[in-house]
N, C-alpha and C. Protein backbone atom coordinates (compact mmCIF):
# COMPACT_ATOMS: atom_id res chain seq x y z
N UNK A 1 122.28 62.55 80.82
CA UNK A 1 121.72 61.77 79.74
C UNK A 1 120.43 61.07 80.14
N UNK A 2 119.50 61.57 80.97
CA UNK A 2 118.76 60.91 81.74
C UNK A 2 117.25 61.14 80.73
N UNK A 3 116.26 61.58 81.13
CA UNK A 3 115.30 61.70 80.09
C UNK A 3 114.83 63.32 79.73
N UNK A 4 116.02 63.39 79.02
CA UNK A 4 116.10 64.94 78.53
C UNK A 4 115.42 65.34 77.26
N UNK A 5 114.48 66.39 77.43
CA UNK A 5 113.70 66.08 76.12
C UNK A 5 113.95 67.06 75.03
N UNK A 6 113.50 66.86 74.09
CA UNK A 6 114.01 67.71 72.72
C UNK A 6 112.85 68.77 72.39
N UNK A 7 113.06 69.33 71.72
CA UNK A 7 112.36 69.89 71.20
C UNK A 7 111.35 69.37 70.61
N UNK A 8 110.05 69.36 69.71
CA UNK A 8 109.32 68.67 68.94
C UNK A 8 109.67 69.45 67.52
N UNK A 9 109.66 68.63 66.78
CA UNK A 9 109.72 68.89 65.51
C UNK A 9 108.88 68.70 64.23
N UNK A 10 108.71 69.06 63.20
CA UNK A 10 107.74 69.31 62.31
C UNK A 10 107.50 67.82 61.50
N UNK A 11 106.40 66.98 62.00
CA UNK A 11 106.64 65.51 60.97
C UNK A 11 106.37 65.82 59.56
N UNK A 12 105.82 67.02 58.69
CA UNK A 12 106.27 66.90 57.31
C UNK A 12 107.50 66.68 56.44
N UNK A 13 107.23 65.47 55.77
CA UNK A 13 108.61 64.92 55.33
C UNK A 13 109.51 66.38 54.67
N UNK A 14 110.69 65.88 54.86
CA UNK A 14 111.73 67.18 54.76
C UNK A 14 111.43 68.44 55.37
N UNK A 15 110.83 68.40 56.57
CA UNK A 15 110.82 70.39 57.09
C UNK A 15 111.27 69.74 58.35
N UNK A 16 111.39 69.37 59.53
CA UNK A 16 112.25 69.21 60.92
C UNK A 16 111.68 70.51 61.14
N UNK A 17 111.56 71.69 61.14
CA UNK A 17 111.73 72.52 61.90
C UNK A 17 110.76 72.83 63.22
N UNK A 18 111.24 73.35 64.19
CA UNK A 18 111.24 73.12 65.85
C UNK A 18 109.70 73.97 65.90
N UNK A 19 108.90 73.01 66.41
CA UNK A 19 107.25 73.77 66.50
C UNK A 19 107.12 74.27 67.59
N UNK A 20 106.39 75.48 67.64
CA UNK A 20 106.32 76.21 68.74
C UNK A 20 104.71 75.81 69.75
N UNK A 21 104.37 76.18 70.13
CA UNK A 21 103.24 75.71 71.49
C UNK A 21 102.85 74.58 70.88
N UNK A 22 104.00 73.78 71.68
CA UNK A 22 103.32 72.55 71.45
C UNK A 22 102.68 72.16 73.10
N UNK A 23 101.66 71.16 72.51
CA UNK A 23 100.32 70.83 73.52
C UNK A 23 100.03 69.41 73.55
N UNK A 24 99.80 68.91 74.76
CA UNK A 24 99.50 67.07 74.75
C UNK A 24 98.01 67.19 73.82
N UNK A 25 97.87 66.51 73.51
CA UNK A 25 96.54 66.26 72.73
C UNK A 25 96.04 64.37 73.14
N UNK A 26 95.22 63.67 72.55
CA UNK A 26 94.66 63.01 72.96
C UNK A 26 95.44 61.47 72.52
N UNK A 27 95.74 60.33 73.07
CA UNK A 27 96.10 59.05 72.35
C UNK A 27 97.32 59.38 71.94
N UNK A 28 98.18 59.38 72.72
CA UNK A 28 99.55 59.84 72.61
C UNK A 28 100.04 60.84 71.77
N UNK A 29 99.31 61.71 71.08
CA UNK A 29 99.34 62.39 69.95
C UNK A 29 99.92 63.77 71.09
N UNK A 30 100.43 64.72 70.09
CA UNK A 30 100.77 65.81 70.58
C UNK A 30 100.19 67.11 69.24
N UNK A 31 100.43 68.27 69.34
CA UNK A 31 99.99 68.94 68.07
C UNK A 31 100.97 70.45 68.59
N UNK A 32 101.66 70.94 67.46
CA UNK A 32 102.24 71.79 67.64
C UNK A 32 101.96 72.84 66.18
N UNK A 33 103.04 74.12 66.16
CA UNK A 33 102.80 74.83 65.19
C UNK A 33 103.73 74.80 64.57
N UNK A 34 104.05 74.80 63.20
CA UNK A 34 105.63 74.66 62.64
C UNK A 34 105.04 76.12 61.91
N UNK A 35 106.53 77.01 61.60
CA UNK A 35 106.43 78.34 61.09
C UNK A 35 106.03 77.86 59.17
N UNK A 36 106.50 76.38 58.97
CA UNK A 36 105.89 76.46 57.36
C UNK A 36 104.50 75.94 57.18
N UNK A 37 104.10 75.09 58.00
CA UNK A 37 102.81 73.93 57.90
C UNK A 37 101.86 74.33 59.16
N UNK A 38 101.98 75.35 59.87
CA UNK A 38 100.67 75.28 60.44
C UNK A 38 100.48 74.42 61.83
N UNK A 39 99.50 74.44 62.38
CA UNK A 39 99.04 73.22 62.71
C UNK A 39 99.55 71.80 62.79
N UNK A 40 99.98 71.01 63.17
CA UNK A 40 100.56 69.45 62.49
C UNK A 40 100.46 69.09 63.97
N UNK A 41 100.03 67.75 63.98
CA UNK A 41 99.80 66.63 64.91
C UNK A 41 101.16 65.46 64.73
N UNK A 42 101.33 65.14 65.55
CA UNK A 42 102.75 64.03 65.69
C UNK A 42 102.54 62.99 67.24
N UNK A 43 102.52 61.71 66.57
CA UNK A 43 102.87 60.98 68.26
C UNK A 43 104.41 61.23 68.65
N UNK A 44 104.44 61.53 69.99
CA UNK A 44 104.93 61.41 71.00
C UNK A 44 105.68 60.10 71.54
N UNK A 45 105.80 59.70 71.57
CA UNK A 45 106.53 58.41 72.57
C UNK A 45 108.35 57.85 72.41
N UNK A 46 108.44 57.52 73.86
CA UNK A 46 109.54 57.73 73.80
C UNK A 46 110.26 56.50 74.08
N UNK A 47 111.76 56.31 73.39
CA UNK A 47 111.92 54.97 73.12
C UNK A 47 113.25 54.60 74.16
N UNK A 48 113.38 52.87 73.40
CA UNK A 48 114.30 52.17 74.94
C UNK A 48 115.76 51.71 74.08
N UNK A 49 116.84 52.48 74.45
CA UNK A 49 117.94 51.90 73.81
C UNK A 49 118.46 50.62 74.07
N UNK A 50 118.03 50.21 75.22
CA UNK A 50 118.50 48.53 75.94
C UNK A 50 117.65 47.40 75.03
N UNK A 51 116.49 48.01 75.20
CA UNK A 51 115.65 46.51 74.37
C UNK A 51 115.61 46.12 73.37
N UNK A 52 116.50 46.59 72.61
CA UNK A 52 116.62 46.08 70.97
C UNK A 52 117.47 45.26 70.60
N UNK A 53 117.58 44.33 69.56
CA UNK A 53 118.28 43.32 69.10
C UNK A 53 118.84 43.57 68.04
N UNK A 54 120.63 43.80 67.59
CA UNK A 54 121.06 43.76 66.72
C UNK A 54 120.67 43.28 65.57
N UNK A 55 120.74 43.87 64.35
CA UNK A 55 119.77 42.84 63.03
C UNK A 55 121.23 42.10 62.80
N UNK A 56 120.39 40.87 62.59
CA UNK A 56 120.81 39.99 62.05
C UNK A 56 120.29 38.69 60.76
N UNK A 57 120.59 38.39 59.97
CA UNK A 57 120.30 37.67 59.09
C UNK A 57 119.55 36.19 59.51
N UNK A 58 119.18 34.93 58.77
CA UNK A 58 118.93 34.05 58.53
C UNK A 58 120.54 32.99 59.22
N UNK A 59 121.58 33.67 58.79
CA UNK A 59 122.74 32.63 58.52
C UNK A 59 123.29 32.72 59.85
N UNK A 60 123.86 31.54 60.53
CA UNK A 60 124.31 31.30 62.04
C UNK A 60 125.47 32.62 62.11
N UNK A 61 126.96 32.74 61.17
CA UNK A 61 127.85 33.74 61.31
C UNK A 61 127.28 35.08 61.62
N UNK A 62 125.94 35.31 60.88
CA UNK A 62 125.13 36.81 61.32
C UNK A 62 124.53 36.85 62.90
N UNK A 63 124.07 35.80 63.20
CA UNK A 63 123.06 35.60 64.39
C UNK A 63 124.57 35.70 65.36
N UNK A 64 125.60 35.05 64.99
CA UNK A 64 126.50 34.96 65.99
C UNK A 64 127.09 36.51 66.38
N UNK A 65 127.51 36.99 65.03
CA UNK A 65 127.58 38.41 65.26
C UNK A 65 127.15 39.14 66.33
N UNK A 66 125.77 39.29 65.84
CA UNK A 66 124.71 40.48 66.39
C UNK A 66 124.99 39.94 68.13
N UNK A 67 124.99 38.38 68.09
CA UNK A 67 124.87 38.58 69.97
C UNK A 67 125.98 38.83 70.70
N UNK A 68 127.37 38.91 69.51
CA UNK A 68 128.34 39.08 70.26
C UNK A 68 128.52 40.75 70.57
N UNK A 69 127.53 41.50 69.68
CA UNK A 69 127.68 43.10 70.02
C UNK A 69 127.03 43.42 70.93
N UNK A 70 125.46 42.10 71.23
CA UNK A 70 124.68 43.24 72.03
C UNK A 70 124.85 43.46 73.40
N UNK A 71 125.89 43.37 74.26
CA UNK A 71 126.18 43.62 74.75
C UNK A 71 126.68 45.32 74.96
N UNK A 72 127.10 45.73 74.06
CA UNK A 72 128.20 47.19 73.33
C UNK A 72 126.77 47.95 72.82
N UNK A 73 126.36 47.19 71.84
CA UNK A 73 124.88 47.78 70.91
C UNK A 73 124.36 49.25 71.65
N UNK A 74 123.77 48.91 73.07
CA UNK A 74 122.98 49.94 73.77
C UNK A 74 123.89 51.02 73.95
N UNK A 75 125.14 51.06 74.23
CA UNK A 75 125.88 52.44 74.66
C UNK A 75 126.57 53.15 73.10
N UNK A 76 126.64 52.08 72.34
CA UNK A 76 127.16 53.15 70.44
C UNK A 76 125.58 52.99 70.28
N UNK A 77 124.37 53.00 70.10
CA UNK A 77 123.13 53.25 69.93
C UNK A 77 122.94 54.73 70.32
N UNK A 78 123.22 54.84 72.12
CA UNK A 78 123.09 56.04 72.51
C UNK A 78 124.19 57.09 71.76
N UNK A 79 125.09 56.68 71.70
CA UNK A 79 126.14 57.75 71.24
C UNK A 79 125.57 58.31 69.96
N UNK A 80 125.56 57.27 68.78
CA UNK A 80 124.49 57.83 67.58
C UNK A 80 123.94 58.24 67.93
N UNK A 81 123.15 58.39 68.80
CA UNK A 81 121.36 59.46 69.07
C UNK A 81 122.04 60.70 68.98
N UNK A 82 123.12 60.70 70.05
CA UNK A 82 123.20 62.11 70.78
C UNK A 82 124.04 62.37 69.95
N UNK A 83 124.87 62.14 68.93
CA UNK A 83 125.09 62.77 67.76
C UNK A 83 124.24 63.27 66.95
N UNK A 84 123.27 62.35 66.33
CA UNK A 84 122.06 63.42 65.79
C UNK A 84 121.80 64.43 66.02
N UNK A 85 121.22 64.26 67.69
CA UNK A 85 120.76 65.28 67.86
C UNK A 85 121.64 66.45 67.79
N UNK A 86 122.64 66.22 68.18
CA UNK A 86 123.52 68.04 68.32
C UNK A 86 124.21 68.19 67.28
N UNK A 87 124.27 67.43 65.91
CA UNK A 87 124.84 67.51 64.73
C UNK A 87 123.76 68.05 63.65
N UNK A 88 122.53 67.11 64.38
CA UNK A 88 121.78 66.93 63.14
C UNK A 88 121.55 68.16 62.19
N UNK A 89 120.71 68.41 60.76
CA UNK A 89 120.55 66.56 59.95
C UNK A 89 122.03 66.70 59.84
N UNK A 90 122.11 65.12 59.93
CA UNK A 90 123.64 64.62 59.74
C UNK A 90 123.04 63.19 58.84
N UNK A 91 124.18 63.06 58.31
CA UNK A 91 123.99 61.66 57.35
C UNK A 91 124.94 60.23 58.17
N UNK A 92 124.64 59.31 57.56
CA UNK A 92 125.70 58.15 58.09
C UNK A 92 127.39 58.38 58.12
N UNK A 93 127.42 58.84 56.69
CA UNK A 93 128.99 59.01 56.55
C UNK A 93 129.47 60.10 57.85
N UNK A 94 128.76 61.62 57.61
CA UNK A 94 129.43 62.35 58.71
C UNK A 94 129.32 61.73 59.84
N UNK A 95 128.36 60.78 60.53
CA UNK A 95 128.53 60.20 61.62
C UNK A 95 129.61 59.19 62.10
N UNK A 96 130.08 58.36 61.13
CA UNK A 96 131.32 57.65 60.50
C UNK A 96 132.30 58.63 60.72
N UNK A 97 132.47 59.73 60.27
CA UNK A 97 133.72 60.44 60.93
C UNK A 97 133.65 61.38 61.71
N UNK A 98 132.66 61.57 62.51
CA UNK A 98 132.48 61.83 63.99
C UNK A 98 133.14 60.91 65.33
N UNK A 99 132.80 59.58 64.90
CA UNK A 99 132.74 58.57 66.22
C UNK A 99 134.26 57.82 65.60
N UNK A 100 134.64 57.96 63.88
CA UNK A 100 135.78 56.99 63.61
C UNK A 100 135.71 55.78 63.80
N UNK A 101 134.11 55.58 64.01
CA UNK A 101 133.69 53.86 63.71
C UNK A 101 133.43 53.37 61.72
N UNK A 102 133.55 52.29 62.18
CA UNK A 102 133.39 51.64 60.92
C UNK A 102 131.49 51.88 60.34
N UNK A 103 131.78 51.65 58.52
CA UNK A 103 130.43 51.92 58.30
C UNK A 103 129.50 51.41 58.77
N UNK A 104 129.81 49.65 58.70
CA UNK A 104 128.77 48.84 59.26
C UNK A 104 127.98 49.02 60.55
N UNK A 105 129.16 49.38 61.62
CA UNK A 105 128.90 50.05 62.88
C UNK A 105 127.85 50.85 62.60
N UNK A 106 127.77 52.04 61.96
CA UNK A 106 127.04 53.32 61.83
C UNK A 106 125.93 52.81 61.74
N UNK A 107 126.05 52.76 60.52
CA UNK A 107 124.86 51.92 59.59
C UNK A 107 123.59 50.98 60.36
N UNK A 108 124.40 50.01 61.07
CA UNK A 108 123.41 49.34 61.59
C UNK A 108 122.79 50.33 62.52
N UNK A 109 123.28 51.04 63.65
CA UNK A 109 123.05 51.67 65.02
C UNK A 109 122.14 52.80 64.08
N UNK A 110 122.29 53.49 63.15
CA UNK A 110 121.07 54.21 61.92
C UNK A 110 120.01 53.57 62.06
N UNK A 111 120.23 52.09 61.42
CA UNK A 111 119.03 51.53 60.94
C UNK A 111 118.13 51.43 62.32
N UNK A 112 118.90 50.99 63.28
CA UNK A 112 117.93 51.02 64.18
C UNK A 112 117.11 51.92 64.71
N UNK A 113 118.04 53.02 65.04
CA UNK A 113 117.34 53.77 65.62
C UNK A 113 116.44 54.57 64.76
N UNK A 114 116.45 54.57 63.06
CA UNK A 114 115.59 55.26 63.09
C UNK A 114 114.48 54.05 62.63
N UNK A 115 114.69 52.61 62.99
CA UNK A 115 113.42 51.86 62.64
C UNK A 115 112.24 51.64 64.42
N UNK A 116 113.06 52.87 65.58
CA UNK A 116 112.53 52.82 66.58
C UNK A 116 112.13 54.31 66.45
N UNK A 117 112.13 54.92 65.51
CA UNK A 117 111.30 55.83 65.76
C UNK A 117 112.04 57.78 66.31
N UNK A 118 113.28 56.93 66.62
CA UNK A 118 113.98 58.22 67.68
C UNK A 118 114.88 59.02 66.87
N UNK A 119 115.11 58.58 65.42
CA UNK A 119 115.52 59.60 63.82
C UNK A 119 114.40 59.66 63.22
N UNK A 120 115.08 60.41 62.11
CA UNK A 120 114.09 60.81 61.39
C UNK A 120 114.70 61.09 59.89
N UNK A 121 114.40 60.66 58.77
CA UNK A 121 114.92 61.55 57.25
C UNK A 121 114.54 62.53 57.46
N UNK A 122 115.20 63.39 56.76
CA UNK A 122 114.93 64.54 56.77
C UNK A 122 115.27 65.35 55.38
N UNK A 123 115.93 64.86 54.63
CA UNK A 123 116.48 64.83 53.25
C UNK A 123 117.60 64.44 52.82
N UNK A 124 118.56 65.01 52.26
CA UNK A 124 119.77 64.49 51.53
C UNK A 124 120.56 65.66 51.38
N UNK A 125 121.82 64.96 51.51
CA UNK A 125 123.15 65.88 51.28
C UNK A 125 123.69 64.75 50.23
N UNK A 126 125.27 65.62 50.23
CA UNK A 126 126.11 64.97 49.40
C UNK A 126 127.24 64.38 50.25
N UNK A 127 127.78 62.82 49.77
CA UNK A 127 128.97 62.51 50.02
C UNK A 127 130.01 63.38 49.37
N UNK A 128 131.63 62.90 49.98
CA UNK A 128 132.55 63.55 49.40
C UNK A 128 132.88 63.18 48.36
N UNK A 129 132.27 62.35 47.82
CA UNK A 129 132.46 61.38 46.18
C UNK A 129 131.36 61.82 45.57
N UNK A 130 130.32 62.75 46.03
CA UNK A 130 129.08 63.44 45.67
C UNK A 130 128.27 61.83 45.46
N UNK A 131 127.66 61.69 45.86
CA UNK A 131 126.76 60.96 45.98
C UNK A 131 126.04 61.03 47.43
N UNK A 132 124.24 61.44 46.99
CA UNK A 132 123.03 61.58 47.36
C UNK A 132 123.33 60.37 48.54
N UNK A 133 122.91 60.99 50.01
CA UNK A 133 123.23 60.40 51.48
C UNK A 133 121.53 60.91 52.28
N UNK A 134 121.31 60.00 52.89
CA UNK A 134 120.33 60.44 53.42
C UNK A 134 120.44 61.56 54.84
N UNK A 135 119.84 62.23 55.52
CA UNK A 135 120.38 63.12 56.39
C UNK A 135 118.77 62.98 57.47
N UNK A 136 119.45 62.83 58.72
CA UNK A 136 118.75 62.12 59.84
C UNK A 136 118.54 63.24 61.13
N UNK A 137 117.40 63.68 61.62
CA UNK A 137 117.25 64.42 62.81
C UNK A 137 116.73 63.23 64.39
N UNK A 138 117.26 64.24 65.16
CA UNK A 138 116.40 63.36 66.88
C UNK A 138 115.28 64.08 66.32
N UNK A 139 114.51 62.99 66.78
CA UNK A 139 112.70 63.09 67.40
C UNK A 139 111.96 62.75 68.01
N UNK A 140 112.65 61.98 68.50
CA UNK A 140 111.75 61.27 70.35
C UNK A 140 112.85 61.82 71.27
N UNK A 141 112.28 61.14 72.66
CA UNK A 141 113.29 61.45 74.28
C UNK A 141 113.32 60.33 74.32
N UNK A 142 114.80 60.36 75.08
CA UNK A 142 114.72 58.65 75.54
C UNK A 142 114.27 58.42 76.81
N UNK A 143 114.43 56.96 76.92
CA UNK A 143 113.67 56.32 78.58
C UNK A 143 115.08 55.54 79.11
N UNK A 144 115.00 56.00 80.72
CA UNK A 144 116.20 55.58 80.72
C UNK A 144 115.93 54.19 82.15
């Protein structure tokens, strides 16, 4: 689990698919070829599962929360990733009954990681109640 890297993938919203010669390019940027779009440029950089802070609200019961997880936070953070990645796109719910954690669990360890950059939307599936779910790919490496 050390800094194993992924594939690069296509940043046009909804295509993910895996670009071929990809090349460092300049200012952290990278540029690869996706078989639908051609050409496409994407930064590169790769993120830190330890340094992040549970979200938490305004209200002391939230703040108390979040510090009592972050301890736990960094290792179900990683586990979400590496579900993505070898599931992905996967949505919250299937990840919810992958790990048999609670939603909130999911949900938050989602929000984060893809507000660090290391998911990605990718479009939408359906719940089992049919209702429109968002569906999430890996797209960074981590730093370990």
């Amino acid at each position: 689990m050390g800094n194993e890297k992924l594939p690069a993938r296509c940043p046009a919203p909804k295509c993910g698919e895996v670009l071929r010669r990809v090349e460092r390019a300049i200012g952290g940027y990278s540029w690869g070829i996706c078989p639908k779009h051609g050409k496409v440029f994407f930064r590169a950089l790769p993120f830190d599962f330890e340094n992040i802070t549970p979200p938490a609200n305004r209200d002391p019961n939230s703040q108390a929360a979040a510090a009592s997880i972050a301890h736990i936070a960094p290792g179900k953070r990683r586990e979400v990733y590496l579900l993505v990645k070898e599931h992905g796109p996967v949505a919250t719910w299937q990840l919810e009954q992958l790990t048999s954690w609670s939603h909130e669990t999911v949900s938050a360890r989602v929000y984060e990681l893809h507000g660090m950059g290391a998911i990605r939307r990718v479009g939408n599936n359906l719940t089992p109640s049919g209702r429109k779910a968002h569906t999430y790919i890996a797209v960074a490496e981590p730093v370990d």
